[in-house]
C-alpha atoms as a PDB file:
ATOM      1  CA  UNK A   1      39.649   1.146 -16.783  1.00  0.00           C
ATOM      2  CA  UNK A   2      37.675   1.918 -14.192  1.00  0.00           C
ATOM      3  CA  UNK A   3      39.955   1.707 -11.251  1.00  0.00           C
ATOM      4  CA  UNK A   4      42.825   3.507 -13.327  1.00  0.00           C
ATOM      5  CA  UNK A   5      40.288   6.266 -13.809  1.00  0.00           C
ATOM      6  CA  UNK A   6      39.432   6.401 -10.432  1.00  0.00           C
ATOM      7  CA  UNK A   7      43.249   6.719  -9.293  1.00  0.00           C
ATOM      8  CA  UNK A   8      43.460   9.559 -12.113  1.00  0.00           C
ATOM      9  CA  UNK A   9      40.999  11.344 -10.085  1.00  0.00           C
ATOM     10  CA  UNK A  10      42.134  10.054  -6.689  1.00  0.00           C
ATOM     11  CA  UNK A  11      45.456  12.109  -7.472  1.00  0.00           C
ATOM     12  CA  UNK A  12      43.664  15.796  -8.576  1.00  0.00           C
ATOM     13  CA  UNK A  13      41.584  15.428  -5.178  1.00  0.00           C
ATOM     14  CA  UNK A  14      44.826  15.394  -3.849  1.00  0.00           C
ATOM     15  CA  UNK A  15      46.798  18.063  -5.700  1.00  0.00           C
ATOM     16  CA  UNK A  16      43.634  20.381  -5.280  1.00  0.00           C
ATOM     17  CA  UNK A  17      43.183  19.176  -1.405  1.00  0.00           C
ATOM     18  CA  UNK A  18      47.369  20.653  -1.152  1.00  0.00           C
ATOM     19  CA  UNK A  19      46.193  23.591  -2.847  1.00  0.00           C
ATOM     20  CA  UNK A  20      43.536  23.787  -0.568  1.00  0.00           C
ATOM     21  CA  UNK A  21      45.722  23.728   2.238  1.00  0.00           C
ATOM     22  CA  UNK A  22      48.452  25.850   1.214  1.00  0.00           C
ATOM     23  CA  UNK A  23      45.994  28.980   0.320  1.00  0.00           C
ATOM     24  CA  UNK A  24      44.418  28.237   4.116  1.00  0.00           C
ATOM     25  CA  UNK A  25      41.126  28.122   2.933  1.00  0.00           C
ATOM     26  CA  UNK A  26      38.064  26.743   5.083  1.00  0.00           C
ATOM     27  CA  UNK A  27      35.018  24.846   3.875  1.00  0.00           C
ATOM     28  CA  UNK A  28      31.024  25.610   4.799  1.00  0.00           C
ATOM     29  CA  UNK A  29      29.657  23.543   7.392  1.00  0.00           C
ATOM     30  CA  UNK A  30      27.472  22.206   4.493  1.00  0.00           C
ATOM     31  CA  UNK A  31      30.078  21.639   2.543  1.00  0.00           C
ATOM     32  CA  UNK A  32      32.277  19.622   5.502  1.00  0.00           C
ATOM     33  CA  UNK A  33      28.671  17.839   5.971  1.00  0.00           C
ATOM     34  CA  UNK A  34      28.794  16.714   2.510  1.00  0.00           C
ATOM     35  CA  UNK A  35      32.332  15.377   2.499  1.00  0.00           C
ATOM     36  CA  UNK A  36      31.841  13.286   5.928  1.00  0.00           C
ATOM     37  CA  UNK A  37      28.415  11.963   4.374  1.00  0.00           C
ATOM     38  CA  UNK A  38      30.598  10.730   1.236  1.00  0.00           C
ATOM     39  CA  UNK A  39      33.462   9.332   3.531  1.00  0.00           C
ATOM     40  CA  UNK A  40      30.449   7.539   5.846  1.00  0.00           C
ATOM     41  CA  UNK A  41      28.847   6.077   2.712  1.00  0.00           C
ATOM     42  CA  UNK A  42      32.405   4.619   1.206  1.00  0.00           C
ATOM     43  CA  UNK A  43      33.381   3.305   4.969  1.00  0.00           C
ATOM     44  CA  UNK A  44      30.201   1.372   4.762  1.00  0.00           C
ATOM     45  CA  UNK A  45      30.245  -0.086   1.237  1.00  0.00           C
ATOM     46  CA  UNK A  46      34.162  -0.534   1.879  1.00  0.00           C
ATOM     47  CA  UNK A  47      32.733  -2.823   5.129  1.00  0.00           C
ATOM     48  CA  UNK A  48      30.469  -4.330   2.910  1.00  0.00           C
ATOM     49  CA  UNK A  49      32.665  -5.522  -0.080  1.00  0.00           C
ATOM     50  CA  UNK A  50      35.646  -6.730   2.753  1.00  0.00           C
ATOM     51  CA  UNK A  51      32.579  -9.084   4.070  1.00  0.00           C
ATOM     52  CA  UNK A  52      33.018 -11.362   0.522  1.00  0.00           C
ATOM     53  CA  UNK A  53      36.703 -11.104   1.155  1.00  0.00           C
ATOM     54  CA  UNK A  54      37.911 -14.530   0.024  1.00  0.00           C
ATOM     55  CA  UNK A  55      34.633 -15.538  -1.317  1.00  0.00           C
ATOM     56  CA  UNK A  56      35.801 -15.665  -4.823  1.00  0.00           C
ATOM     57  CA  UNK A  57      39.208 -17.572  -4.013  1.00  0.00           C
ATOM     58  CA  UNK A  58      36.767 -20.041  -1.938  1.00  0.00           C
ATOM     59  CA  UNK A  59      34.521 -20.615  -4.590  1.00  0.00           C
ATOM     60  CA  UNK A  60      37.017 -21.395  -7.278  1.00  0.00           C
ATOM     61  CA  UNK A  61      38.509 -23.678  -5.120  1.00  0.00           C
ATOM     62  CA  UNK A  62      35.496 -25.332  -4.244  1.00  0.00           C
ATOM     63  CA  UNK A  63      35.309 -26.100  -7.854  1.00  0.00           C
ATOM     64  CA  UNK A  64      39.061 -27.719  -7.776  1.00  0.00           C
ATOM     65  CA  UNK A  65      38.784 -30.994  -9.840  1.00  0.00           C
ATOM     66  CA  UNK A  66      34.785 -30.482 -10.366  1.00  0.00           C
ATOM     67  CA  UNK A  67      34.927 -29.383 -13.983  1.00  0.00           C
ATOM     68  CA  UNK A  68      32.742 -31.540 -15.612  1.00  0.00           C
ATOM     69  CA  UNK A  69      28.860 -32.418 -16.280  1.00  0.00           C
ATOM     70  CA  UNK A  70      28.292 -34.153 -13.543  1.00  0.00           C
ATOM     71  CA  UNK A  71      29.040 -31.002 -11.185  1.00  0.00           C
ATOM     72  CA  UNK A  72      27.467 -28.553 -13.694  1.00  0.00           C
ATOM     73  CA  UNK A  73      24.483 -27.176 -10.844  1.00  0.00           C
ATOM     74  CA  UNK A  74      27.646 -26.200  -8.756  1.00  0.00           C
ATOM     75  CA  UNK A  75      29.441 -24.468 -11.197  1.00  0.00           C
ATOM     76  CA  UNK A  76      26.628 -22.706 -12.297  1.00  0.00           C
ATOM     77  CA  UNK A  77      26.031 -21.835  -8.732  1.00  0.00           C
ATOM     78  CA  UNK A  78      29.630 -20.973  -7.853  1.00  0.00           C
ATOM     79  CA  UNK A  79      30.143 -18.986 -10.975  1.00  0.00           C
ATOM     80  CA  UNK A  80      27.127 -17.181 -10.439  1.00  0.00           C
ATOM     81  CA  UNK A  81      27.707 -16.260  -6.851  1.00  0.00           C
ATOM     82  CA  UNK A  82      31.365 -15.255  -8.488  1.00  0.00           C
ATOM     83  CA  UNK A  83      29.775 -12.738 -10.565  1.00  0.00           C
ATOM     84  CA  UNK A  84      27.721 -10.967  -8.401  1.00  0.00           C
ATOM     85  CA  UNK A  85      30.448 -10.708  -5.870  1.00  0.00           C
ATOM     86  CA  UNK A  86      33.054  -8.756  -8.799  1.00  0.00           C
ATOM     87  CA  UNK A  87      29.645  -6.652  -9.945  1.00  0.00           C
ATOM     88  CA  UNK A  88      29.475  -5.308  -6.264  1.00  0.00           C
ATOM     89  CA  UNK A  89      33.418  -4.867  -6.507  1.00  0.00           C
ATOM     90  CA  UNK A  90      32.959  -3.281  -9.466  1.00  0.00           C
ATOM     91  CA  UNK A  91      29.875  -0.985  -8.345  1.00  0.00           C
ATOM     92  CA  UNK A  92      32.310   0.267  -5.154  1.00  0.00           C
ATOM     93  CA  UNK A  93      34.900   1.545  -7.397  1.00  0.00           C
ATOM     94  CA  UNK A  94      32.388   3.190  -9.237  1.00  0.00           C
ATOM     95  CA  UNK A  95      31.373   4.660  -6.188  1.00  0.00           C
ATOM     96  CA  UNK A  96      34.662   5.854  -5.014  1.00  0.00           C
ATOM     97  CA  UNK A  97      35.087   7.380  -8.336  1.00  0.00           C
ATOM     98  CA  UNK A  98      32.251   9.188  -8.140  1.00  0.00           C
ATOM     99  CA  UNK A  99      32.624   9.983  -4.698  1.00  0.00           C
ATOM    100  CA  UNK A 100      36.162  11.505  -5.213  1.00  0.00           C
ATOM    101  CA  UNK A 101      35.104  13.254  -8.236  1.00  0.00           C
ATOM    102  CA  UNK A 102      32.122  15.163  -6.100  1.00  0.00           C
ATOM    103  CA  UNK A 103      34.194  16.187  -3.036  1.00  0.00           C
ATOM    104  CA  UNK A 104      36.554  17.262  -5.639  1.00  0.00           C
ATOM    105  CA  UNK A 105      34.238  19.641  -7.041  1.00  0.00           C
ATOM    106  CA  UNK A 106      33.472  20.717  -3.478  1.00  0.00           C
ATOM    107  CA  UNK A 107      37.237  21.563  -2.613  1.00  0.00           C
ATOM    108  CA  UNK A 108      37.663  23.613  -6.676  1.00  0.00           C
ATOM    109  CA  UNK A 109      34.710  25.929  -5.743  1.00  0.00           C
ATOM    110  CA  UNK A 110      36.895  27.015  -2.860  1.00  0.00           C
ATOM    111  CA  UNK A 111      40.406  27.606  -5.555  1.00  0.00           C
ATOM    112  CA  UNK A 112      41.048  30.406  -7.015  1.00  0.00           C
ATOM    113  CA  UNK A 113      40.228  30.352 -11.209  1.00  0.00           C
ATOM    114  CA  UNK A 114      43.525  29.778 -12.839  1.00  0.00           C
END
């Protein structure tokens, strides 16, 4: 849900950002200082989350043919390190949700009410 509600709002950055564009409008220095400090922050966490990229696949196949008692401290482990991994997944969208949402309202204090 998250991630379909973060392309919902991924799309009216965009239609507004056209908008935006058409009418030739031009943002604040604050306001352009806001938007690069929300791009920096996402580029970051984005570096972040692509550091764990293949963690999860590696860890679940770590675990190939291990299912059972005697390998229960490593599937505790793995499944453990699994979850944290898709939390901080989860957290970035989250993030770029509520990034997109924010620079959004930046850019529809510049259109005209409708």
């Amino acid at each position: 849900l998250a991630g379909e509600e973060a392309r919902t709002s991924w799309q009216t950055l965009k239609d507004n950002v056209t908008i935006f564009r058409e009418q030739e409008l031009t943002l604040t220095e604050d306001d352009k200082a806001s938007i690069q400090s929300y791009r920096q922050t996402l580029v970051d966490e984005r570096t972040n989350i692509l550091a764990d990229k293949g963690e999860v696949r590696a860890l679940f196949v770590e675990l190939r043919g291990k299912w059972n008692r005697d390998n229960l401290d490593l599937i505790i482990t793995n499944l453990e390190a699994i979850k944290v991994i898709l939390q901080e997944r989860s957290a970035f969208i989250d993030l770029v949700n509520e990034s997109v949402i924010a620079v959004d309202a930046i850019v529809q204090t510049y259109l005209p009410v409708e």
